[in-house]
Protein backbone atom coordinates (compact mmCIF):
# COMPACT_ATOMS: atom_id res chain seq x y z
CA UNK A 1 -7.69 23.57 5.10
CA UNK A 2 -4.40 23.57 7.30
CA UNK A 3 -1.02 22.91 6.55
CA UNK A 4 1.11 20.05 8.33
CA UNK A 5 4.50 19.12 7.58
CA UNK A 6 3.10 16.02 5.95
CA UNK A 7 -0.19 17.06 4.48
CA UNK A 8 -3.21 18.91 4.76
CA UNK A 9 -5.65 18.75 7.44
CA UNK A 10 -8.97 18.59 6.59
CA UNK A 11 -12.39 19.57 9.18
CA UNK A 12 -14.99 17.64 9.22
CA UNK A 13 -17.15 17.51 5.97
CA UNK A 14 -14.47 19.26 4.81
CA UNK A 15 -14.36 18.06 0.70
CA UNK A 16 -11.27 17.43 -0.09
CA UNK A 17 -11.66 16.52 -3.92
CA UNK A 18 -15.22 16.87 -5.66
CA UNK A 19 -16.92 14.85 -7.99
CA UNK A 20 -16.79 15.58 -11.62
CA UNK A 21 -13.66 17.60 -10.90
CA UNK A 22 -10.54 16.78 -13.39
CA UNK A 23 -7.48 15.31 -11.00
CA UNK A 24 -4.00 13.90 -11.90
CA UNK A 25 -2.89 13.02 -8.29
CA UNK A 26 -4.10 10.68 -5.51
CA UNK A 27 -4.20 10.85 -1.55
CA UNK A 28 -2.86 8.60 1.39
CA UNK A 29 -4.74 9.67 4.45
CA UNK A 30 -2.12 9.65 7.11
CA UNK A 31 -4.66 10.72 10.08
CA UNK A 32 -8.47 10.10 10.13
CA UNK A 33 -11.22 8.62 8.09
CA UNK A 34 -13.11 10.31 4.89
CA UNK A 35 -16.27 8.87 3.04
CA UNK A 36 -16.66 8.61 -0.41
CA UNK A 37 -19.74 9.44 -1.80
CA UNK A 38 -21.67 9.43 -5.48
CA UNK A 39 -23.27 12.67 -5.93
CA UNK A 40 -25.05 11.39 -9.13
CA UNK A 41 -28.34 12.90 -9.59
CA UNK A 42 -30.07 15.02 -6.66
CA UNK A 43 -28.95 12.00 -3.76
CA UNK A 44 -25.69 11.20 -2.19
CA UNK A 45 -24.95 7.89 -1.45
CA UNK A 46 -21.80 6.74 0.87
CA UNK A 47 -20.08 4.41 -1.60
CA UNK A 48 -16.90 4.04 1.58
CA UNK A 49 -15.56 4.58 4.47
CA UNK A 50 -11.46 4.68 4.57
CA UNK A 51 -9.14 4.90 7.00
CA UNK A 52 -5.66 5.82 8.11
CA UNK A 53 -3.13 4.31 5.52
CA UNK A 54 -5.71 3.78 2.86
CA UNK A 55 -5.55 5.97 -0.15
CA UNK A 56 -8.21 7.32 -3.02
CA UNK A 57 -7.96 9.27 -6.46
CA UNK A 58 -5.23 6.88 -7.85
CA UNK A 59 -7.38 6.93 -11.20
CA UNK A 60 -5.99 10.21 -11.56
CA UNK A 61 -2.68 9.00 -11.33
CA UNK A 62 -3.50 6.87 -14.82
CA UNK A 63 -5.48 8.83 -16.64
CA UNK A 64 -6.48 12.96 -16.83
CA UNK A 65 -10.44 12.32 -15.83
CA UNK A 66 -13.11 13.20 -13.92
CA UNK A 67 -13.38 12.07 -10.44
CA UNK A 68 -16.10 9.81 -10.13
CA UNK A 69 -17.24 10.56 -6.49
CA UNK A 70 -16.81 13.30 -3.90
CA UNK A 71 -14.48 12.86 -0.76
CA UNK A 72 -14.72 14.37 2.47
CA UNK A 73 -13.63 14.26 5.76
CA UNK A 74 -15.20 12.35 8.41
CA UNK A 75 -13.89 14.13 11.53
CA UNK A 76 -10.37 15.92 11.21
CA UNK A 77 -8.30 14.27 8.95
CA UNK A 78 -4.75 14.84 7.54
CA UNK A 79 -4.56 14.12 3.83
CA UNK A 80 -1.39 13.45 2.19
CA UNK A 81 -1.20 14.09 -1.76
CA UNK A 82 0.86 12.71 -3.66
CA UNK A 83 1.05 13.35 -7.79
CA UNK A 84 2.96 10.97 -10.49
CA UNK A 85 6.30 12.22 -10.00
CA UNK A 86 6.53 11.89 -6.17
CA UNK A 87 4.61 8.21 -6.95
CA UNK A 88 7.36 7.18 -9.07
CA UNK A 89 9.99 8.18 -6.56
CA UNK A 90 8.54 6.60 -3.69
CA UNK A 91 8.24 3.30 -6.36
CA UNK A 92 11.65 3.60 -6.98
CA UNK A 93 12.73 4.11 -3.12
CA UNK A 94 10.18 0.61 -2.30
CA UNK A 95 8.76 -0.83 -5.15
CA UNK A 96 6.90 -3.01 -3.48
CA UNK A 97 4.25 -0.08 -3.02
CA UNK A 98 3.38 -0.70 -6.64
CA UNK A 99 2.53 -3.79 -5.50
CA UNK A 100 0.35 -2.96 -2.82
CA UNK A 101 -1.35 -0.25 -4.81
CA UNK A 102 -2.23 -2.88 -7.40
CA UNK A 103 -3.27 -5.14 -5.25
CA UNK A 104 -5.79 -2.81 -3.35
CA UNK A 105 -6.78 -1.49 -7.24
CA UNK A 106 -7.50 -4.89 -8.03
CA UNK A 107 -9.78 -5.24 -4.50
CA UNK A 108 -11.78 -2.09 -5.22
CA UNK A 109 -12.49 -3.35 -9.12
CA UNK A 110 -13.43 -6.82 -7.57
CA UNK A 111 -16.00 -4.97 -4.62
CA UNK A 112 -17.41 -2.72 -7.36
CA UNK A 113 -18.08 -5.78 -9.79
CA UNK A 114 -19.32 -7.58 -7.02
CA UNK A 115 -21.87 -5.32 -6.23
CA UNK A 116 -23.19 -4.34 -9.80
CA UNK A 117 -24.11 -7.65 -9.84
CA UNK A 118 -26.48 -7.82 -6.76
CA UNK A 119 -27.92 -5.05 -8.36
């Protein structure tokens, strides 16, 4: 892992936050894409594929948990972090980002309930 003036850049299949880990920040990815996977039992399984703009982790934002799934890069990617503090300030600066990361909460609960029930 590499500093930028922004964030961090990340190598391919570099992870950049592992499941079962304890976080209490989240992560806009300015540059690339990264995959989500479940690491639960002795598979992995690409839950996602995100791109620049999109952001993951925001759980830990809420709440002092585990992570529920393992992120890595997918190519070189540059990985912004941002923890409650800098959140707020940004909120305060546009709070229409609380909005937007609502909104795209509310689309990933929606996705996931969507597809426990097709299971």
């Amino acid at each position: 892992m590499t500093n930028n003036s922004l964030g961090h850049v990340y190598n391919d299949g570099e992870v950049i936050l592992k499941q079962g880990s304890v976080g209490d920040c989240f992560y806009v990815i300015q540059k690339g894409m990264v995959e989500i996977v479940d690491e639960t039992g002795d598979k992995e399984t690409v839950v996602a594929k995100l791109g620049e703009t999109d952001f993951f982790g925001e759980m830990g934002i809420f709440e002092k948990d585990v992570r529920s799934c393992t992120v890595r890069a997918k190519g070189e990617a540059t990985i912004l972090t941002m923890d409650k503090r800098s959140l707020y300030k940004s909120i305060q600066k546009d709070p229409s980002l609380a909005f937007r990361l609502l909104e795209k909460m509310s689309n990933r609960l929606r996705e996931t309930t969507k597809q426990m029930g097709a299971k």
